[in-house]
C-alpha atoms as a PDB file:
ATOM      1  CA  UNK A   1      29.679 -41.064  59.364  1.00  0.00           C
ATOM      2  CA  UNK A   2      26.802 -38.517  60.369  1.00  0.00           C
ATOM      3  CA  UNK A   3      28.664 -35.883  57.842  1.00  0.00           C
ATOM      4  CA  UNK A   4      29.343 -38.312  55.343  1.00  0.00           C
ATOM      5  CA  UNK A   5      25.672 -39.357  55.074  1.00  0.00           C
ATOM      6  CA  UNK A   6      24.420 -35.766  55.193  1.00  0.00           C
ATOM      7  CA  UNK A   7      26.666 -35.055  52.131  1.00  0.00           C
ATOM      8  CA  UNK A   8      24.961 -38.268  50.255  1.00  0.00           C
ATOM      9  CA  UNK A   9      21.641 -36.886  51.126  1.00  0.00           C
ATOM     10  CA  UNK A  10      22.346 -33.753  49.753  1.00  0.00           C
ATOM     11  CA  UNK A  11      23.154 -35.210  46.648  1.00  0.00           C
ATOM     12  CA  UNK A  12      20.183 -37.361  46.603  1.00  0.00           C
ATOM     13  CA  UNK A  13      18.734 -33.972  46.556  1.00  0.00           C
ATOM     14  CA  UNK A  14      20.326 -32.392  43.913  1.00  0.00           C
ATOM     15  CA  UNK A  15      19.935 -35.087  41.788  1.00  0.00           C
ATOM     16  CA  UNK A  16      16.259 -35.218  42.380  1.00  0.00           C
ATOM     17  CA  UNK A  17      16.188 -31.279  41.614  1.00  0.00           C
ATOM     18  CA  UNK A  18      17.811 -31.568  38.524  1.00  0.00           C
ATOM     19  CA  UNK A  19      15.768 -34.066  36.995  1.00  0.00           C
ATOM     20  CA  UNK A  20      12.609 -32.544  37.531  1.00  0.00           C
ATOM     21  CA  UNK A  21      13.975 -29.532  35.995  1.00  0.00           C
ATOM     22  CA  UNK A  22      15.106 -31.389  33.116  1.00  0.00           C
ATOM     23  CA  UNK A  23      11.307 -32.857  33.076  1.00  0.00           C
ATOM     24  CA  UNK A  24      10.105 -29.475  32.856  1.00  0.00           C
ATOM     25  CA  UNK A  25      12.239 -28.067  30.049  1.00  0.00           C
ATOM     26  CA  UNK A  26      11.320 -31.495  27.694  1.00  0.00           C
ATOM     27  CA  UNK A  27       8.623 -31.106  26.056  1.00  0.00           C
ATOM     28  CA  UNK A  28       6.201 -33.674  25.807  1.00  0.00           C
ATOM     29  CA  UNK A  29       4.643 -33.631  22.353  1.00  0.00           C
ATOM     30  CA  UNK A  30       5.837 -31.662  18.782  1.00  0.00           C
ATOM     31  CA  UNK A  31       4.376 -28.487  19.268  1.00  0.00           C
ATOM     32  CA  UNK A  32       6.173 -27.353  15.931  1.00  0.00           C
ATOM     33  CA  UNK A  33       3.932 -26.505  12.833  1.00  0.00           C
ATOM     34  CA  UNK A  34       4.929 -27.556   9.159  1.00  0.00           C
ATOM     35  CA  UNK A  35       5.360 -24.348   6.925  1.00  0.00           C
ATOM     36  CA  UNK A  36       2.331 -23.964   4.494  1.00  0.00           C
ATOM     37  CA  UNK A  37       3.724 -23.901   0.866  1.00  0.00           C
ATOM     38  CA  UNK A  38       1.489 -21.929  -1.542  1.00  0.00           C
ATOM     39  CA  UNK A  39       2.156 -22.810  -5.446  1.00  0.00           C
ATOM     40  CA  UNK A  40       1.323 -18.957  -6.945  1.00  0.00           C
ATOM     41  CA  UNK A  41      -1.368 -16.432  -6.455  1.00  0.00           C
ATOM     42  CA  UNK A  42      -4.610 -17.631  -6.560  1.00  0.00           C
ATOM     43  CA  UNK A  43      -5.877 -15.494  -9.191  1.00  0.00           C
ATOM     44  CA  UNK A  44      -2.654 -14.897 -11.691  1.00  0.00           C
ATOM     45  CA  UNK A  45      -4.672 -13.895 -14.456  1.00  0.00           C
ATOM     46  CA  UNK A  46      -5.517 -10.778 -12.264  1.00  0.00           C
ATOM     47  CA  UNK A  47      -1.742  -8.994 -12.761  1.00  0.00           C
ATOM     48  CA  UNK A  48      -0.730  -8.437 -16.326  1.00  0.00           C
ATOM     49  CA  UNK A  49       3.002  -7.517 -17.429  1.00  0.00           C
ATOM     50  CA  UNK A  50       4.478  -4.921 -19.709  1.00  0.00           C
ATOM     51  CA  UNK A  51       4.087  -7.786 -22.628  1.00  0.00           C
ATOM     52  CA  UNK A  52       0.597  -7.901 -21.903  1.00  0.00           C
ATOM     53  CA  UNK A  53       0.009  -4.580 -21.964  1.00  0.00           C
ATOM     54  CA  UNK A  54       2.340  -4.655 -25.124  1.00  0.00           C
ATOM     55  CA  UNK A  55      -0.195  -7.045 -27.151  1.00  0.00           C
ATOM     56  CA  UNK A  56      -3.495  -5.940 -25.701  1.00  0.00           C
ATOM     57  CA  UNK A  57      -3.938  -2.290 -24.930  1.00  0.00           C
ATOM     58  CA  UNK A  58      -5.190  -1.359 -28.311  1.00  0.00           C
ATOM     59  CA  UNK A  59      -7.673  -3.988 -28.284  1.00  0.00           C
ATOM     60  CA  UNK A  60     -10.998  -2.586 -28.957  1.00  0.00           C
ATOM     61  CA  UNK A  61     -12.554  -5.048 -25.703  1.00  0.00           C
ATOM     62  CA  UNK A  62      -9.901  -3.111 -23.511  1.00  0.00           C
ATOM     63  CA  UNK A  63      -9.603  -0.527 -21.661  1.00  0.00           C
ATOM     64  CA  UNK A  64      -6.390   0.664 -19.852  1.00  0.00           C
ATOM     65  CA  UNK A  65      -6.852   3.615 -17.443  1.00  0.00           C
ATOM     66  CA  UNK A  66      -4.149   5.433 -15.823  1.00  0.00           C
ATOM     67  CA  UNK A  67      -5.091   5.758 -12.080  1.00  0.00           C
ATOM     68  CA  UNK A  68      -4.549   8.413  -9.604  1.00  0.00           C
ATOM     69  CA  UNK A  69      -2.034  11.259  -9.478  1.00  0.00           C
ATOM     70  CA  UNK A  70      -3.136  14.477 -11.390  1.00  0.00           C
ATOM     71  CA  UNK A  71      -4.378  15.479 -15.045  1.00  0.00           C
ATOM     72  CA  UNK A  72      -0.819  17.318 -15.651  1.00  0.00           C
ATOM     73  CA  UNK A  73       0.838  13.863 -14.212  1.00  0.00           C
ATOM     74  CA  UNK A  74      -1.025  11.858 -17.227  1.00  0.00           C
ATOM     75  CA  UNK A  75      -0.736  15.131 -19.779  1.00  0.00           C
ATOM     76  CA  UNK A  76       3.166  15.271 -19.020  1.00  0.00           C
ATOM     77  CA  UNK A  77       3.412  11.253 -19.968  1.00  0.00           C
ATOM     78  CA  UNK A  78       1.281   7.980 -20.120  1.00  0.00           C
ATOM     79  CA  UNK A  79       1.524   4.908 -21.254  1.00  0.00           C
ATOM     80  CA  UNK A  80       0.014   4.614 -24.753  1.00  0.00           C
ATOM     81  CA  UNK A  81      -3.761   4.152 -25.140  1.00  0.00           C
ATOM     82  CA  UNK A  82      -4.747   4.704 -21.400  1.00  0.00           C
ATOM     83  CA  UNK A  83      -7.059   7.535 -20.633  1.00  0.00           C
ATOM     84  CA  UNK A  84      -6.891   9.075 -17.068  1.00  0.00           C
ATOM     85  CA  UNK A  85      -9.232   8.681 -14.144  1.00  0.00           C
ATOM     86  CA  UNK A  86      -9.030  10.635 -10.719  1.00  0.00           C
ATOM     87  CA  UNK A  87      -9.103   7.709  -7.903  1.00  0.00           C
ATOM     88  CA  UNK A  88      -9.784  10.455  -5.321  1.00  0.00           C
ATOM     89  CA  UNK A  89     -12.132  12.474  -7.221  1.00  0.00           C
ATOM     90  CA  UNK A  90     -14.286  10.966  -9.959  1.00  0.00           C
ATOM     91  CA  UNK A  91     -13.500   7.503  -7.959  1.00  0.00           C
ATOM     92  CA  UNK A  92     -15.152   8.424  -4.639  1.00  0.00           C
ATOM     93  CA  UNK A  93     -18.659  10.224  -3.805  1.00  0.00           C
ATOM     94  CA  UNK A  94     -18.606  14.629  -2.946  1.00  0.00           C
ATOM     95  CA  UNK A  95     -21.831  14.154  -1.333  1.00  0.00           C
ATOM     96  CA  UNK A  96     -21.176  11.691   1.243  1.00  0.00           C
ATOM     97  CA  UNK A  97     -20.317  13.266   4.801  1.00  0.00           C
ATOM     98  CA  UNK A  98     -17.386  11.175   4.995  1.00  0.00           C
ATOM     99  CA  UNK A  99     -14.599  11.907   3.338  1.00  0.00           C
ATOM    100  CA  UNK A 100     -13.427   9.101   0.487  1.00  0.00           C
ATOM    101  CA  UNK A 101     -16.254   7.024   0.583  1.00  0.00           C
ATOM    102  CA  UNK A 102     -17.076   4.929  -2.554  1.00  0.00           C
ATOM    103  CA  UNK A 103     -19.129   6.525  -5.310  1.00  0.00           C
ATOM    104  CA  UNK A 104     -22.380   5.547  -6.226  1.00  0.00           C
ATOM    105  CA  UNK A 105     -24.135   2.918  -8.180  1.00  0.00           C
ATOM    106  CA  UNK A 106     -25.075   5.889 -10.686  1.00  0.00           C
ATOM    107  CA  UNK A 107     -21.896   7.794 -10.686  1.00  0.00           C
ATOM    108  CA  UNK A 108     -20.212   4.772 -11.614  1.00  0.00           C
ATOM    109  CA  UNK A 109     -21.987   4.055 -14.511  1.00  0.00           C
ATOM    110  CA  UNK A 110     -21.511   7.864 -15.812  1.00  0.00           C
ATOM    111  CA  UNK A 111     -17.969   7.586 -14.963  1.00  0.00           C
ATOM    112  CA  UNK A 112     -17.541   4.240 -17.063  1.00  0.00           C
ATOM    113  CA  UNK A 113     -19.896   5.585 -19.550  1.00  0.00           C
ATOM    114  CA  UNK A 114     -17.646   8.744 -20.300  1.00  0.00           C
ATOM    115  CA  UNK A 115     -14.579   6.067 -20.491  1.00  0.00           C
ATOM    116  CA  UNK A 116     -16.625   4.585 -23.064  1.00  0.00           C
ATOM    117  CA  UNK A 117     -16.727   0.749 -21.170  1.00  0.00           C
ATOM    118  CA  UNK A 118     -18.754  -1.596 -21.392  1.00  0.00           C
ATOM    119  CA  UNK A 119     -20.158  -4.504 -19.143  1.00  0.00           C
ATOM    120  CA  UNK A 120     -17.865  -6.700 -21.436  1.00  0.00           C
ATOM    121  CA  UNK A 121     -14.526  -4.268 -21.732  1.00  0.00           C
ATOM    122  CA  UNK A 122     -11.221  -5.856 -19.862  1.00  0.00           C
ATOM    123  CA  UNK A 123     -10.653  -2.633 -17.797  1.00  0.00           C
ATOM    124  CA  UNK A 124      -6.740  -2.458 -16.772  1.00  0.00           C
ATOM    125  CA  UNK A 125      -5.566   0.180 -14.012  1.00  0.00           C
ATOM    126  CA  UNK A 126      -2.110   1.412 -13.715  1.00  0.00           C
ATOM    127  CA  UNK A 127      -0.363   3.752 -11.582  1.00  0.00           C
ATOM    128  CA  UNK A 128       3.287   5.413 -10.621  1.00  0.00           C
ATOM    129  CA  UNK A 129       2.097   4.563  -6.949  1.00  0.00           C
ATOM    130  CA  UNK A 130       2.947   0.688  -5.819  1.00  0.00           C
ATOM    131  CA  UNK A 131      -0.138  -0.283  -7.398  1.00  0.00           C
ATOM    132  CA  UNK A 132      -2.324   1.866  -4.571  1.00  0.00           C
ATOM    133  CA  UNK A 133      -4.439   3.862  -6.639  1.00  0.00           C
ATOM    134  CA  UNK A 134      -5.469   0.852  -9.146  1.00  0.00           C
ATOM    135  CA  UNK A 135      -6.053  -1.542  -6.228  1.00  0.00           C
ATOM    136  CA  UNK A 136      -8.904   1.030  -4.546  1.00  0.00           C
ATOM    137  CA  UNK A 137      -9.979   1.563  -8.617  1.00  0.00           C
ATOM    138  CA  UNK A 138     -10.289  -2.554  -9.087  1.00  0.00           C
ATOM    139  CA  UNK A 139     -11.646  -2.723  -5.724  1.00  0.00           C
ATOM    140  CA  UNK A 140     -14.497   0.049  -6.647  1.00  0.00           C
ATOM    141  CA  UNK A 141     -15.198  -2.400  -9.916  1.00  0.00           C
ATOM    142  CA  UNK A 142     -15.631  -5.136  -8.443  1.00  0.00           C
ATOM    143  CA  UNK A 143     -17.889  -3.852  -5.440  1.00  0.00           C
ATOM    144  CA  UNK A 144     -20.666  -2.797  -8.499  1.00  0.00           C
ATOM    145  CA  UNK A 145     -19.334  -6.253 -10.421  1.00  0.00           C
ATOM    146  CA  UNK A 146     -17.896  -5.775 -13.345  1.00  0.00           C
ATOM    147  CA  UNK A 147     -16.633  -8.564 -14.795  1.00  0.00           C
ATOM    148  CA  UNK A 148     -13.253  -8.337 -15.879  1.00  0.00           C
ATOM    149  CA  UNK A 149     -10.929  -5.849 -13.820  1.00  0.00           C
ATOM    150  CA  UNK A 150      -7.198  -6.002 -13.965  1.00  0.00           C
ATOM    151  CA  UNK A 151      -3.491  -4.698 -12.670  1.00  0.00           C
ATOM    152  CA  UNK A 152      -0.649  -3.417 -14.714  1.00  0.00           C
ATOM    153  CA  UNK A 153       1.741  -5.206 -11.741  1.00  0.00           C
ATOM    154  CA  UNK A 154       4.295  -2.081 -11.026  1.00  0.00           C
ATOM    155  CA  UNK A 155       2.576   0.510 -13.651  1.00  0.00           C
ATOM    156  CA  UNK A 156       4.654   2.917 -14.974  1.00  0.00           C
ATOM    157  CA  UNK A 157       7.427   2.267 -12.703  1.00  0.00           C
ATOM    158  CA  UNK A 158       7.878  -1.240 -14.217  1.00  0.00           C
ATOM    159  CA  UNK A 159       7.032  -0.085 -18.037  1.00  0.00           C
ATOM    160  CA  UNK A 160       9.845   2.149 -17.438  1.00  0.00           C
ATOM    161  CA  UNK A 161      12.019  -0.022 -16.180  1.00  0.00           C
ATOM    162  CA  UNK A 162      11.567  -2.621 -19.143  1.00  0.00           C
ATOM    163  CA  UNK A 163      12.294  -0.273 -21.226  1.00  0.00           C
ATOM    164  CA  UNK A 164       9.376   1.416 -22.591  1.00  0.00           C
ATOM    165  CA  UNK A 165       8.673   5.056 -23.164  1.00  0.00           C
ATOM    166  CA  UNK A 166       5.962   7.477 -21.880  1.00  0.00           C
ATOM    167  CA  UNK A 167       3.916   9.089 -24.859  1.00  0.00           C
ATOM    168  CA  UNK A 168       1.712  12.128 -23.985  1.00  0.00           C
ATOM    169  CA  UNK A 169      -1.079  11.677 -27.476  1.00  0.00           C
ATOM    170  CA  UNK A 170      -4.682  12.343 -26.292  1.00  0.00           C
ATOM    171  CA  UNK A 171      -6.499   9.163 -26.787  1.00  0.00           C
ATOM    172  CA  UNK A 172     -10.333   9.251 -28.634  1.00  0.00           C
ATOM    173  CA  UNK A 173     -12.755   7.642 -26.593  1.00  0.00           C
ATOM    174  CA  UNK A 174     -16.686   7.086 -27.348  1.00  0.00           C
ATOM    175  CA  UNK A 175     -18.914   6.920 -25.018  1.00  0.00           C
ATOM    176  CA  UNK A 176     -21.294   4.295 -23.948  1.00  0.00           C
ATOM    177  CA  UNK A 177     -24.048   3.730 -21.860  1.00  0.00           C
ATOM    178  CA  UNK A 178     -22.673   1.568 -19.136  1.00  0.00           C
ATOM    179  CA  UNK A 179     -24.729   0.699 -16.405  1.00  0.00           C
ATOM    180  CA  UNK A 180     -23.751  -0.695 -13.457  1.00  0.00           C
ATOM    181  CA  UNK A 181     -24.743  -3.574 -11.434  1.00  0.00           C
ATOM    182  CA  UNK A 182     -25.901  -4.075  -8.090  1.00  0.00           C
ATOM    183  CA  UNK A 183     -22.712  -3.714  -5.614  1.00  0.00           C
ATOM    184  CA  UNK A 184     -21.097  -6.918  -3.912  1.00  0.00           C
ATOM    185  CA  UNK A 185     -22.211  -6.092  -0.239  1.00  0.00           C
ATOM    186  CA  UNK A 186     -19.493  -8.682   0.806  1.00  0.00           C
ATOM    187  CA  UNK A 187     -16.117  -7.221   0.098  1.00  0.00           C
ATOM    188  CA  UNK A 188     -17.076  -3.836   2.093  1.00  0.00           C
ATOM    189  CA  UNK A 189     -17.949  -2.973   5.652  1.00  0.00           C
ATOM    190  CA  UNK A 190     -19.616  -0.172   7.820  1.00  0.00           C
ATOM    191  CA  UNK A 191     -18.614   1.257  10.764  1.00  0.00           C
ATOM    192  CA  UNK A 192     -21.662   0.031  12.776  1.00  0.00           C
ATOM    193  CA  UNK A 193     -20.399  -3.906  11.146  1.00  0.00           C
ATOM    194  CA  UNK A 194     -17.254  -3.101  12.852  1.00  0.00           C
ATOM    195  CA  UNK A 195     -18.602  -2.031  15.437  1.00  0.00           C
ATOM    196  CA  UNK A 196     -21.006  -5.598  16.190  1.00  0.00           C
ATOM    197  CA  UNK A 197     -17.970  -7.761  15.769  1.00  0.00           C
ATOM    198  CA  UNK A 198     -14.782  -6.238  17.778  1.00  0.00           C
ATOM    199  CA  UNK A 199     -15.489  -9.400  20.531  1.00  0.00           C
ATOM    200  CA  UNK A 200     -15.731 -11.802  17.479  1.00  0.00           C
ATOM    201  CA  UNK A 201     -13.449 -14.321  17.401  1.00  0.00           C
ATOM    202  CA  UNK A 202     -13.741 -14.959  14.390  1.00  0.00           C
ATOM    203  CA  UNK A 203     -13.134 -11.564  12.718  1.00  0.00           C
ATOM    204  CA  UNK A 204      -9.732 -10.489  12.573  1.00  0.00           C
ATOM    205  CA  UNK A 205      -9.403  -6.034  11.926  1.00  0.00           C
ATOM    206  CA  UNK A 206      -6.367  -5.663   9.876  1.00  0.00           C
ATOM    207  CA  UNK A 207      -4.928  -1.952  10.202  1.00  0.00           C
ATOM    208  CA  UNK A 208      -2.354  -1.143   7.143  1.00  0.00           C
ATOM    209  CA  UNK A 209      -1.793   2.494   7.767  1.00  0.00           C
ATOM    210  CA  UNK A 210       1.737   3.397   9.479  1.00  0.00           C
ATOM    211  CA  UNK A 211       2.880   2.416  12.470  1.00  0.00           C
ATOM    212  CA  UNK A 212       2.713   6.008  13.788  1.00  0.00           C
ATOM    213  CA  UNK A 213      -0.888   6.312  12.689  1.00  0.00           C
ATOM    214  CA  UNK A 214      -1.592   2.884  14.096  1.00  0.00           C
ATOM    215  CA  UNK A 215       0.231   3.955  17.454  1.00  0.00           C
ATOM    216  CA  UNK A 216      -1.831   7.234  17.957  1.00  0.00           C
ATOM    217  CA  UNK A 217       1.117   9.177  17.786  1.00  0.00           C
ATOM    218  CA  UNK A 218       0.329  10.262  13.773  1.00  0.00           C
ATOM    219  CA  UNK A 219      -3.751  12.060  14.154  1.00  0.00           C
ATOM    220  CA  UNK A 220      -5.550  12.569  11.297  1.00  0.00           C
ATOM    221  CA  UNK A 221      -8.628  12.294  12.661  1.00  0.00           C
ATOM    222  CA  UNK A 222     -10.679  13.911  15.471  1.00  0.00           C
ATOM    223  CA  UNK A 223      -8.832  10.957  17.854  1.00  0.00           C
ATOM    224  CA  UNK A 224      -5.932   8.855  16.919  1.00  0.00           C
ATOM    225  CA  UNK A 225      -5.458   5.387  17.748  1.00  0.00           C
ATOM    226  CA  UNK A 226      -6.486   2.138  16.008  1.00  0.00           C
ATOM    227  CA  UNK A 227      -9.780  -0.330  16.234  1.00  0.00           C
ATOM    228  CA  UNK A 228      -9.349  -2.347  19.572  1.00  0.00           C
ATOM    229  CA  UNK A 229      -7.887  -5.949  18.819  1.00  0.00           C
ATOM    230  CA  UNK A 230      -6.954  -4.897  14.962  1.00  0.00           C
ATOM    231  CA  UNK A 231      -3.247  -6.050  14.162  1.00  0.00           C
ATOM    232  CA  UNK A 232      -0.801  -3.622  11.657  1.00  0.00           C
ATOM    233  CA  UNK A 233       0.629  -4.367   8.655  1.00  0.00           C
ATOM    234  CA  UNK A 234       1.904  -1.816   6.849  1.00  0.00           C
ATOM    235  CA  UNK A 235      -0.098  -1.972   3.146  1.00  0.00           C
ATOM    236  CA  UNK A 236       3.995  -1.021   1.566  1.00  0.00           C
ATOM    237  CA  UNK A 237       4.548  -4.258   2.864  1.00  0.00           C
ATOM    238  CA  UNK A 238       3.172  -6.029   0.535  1.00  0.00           C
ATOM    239  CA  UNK A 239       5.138  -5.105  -2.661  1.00  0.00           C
ATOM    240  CA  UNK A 240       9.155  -5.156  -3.788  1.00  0.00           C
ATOM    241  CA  UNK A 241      11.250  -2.477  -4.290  1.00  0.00           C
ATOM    242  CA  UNK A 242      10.425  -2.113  -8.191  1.00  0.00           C
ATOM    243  CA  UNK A 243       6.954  -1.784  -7.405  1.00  0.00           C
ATOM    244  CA  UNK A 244       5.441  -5.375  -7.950  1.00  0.00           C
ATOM    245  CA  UNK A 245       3.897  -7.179  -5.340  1.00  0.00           C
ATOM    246  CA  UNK A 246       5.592  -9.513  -3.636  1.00  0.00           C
ATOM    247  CA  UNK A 247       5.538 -13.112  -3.992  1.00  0.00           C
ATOM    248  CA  UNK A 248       2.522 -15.402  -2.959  1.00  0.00           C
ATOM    249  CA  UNK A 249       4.914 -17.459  -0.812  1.00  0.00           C
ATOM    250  CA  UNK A 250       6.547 -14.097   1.146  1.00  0.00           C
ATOM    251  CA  UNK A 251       2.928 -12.217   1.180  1.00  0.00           C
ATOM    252  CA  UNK A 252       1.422 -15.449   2.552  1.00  0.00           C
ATOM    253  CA  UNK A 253       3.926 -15.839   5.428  1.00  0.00           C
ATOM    254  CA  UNK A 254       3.850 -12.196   6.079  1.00  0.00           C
ATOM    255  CA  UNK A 255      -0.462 -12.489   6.734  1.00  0.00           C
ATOM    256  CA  UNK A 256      -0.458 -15.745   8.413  1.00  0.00           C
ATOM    257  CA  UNK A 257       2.154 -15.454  10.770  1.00  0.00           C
ATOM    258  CA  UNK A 258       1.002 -11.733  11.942  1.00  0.00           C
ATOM    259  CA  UNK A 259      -2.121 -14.201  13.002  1.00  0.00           C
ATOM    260  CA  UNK A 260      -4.272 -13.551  10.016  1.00  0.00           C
ATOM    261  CA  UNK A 261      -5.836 -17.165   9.345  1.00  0.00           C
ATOM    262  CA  UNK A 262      -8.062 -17.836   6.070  1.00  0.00           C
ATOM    263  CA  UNK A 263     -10.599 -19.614   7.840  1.00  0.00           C
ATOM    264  CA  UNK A 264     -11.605 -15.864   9.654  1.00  0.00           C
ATOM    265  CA  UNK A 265     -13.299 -13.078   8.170  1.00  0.00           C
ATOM    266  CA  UNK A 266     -10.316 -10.064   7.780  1.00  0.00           C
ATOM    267  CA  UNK A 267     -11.622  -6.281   7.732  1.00  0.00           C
ATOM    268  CA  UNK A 268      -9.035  -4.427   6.120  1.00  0.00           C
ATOM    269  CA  UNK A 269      -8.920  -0.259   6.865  1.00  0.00           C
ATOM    270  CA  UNK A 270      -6.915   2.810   6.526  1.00  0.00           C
ATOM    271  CA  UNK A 271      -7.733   6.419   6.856  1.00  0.00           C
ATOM    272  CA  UNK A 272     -10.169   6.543   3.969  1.00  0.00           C
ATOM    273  CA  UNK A 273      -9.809   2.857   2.393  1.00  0.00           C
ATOM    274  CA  UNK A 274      -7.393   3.513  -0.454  1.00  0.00           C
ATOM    275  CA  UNK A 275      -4.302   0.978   1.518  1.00  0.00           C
ATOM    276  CA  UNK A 276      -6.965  -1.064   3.075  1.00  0.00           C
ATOM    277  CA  UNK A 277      -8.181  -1.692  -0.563  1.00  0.00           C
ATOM    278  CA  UNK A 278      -4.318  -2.559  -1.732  1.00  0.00           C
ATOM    279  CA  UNK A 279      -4.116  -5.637   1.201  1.00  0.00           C
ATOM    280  CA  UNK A 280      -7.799  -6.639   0.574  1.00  0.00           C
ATOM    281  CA  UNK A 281      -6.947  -7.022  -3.073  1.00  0.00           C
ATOM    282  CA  UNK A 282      -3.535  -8.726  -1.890  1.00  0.00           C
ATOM    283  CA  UNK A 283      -5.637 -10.937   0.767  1.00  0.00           C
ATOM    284  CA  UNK A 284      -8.751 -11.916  -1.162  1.00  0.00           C
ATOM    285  CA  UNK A 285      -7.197 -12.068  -4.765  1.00  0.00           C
ATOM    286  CA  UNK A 286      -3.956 -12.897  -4.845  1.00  0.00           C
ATOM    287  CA  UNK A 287      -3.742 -14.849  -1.922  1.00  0.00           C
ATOM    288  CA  UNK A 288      -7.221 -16.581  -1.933  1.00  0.00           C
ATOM    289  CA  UNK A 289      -8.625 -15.477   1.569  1.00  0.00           C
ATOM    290  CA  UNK A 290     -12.435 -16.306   0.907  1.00  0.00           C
ATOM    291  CA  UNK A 291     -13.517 -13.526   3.135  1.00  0.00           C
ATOM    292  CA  UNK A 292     -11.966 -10.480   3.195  1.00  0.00           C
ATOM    293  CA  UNK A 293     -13.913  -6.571   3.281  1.00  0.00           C
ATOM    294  CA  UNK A 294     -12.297  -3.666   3.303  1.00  0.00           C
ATOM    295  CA  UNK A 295     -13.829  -0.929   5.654  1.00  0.00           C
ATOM    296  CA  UNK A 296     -14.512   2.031   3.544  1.00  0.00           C
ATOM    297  CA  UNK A 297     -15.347   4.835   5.995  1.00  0.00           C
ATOM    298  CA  UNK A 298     -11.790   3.930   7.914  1.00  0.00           C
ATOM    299  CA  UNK A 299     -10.351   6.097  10.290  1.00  0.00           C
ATOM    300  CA  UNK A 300     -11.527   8.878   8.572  1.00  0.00           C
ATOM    301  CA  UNK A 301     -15.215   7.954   9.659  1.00  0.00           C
ATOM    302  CA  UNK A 302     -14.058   5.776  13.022  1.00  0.00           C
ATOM    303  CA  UNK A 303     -11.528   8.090  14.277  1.00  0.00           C
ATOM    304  CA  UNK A 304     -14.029  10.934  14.051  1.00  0.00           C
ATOM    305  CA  UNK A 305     -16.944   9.545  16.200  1.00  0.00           C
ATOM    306  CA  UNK A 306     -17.110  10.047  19.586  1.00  0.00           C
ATOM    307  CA  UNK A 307     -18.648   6.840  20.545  1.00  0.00           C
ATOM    308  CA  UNK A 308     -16.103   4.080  19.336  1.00  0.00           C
ATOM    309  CA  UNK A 309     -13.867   2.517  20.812  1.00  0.00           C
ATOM    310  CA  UNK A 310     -10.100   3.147  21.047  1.00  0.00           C
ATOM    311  CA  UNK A 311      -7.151   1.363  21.880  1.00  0.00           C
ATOM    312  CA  UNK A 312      -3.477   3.271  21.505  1.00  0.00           C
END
């Protein structure tokens, strides 16, 4: 009798274990979140196609501009009526100590002048680079304002690919006397802005170099590293393999559930702001984020000072 009750007592036991266990393990409310569907970019009218560039490029009101690479690149072969701009030379300022920072109010309006555009031109910017070198250009635009900036979506990659050939004619320009406006002080940062909000909850510091660069293991500057807090995405993330950006849908997913939200201010950055330009014109633009400022200086300015902080 004593052993038989022991054994019932035991199981009494067991039982009692195992459904408190099974308490634990249900839980007691949905925690799961419905998936956000987004219906296009926000701005479509931002990316124009080959047929676009087709019907438009010899309008007098536009101006297509082949971004980036070298003058022998755009000698050797371009797509018709664009004339050639240096994103890392004429695009960014030789006087400033940092290297790659944004060009001036007044060199902008020289540079636009000699490209003979004015405040009401539709400029276009192509490249053979993923769209890199046209996002920093449109990003530069819109920083002093202009009205009407635009991407060839997949540049000469994508004109190739539908078909289209490569000329190499010198195109005429005439110059004007463009003058640009006062620069949008909320689409770029500073270090020292950085700096102020690295405990702010409510800024999140986007890194899109490499994962090497991000890790420290890849130094290009003084120190290697990344901001403290910042989260990496990879700015070749963000387009297919024919050179296009990706998808709203795919790009918005890829943001959000790296634990980017809209309702927070993003700071995008690189080493000198060229791929943290690309994701804030993927972010802001074609996504919709309503704040979103790339960081200019980058690692290139960060990395080098002594006093910030580091996290690797």
């Amino acid at each position: 009798m004593q052993l038989r009750n022991a054994l019932l007592l035991a199981l009494i036991v067991l039982s009692t274990a195992l459904s408190a266990c099974a308490v634990q393990l249900t839980p007691t409310a949905d925690t799961s979140v419905a998936p956000v569907t987004i219906d296009g970019y926000a701005n479509p009218d931002l990316l124009v196609d080959t047929a676009w560039i087709q019907e438009h490029s010899a309008d007098a009101n536009v101006r297509l501009i082949h971004a980036g690479g070298s003058p022998e690149d755009y000698a050797a072969g371009h797509i018709p009526n664009a004339v050639f701009v240096s994103v890392g030379g004429e695009m960014t300022n030789p006087e400033d100590s940092t290297k790659g920072q944004i060009l001036t109010q007044d060199q902008l309006s020289a540079l636009l002048s000699h490209l003979g555009v004015t405040p009401e031109t539709t400029v276009v910017f192509y490249d053979s680079s993923n769209n890199l070198q046209s996002a920093r250009a449109y990003w530069v635009l819109k920083y002093y304002q202009h009205a009407d900036v635009r991407i060839y979506d997949g540049g000469i990659t994508k004109w190739q690919a539908d078909g289209q050939a490569l000329v190499t004619d010198e195109v005429a320009v005439t110059p004007t006397e463009y003058v640009a406006q006062d620069p949008d002080l909320a689409i770029r940062t500073t270090t020292e802005y950085v700096l102020e909000r690295l405990d702010d909850e409510n800024v999140v510091m986007c890194d899109t170099r490499n994962a090497e660069e991000f890790a420290g293991t890849d130094v290009r500057s003084a120190r290697g590293g990344h901001i403290p807090g910042a989260i990496n995405i990879d700015w070749t993330y963000n387009v297919d393999e024919d050179g296009t950006f990706k998808d709203a849908q795919t790009l918005y997913d890829l943001y959000t559930k790296a634990g980017f939200d809209p309702d927070k201010q993003i700071i995008t950055y690189c080493q000198t702001g060229v791929r943290g330009a690309h994701t804030w014109f993927v972010l802001r633009e074609l996504l919709g984020f309503p704040d979103v400022r790339n960081y200019d200086g980058s690692w290139e300015e960060y990395g080098n000072r002594p006093d910030t902080p580091i996290e690797s």
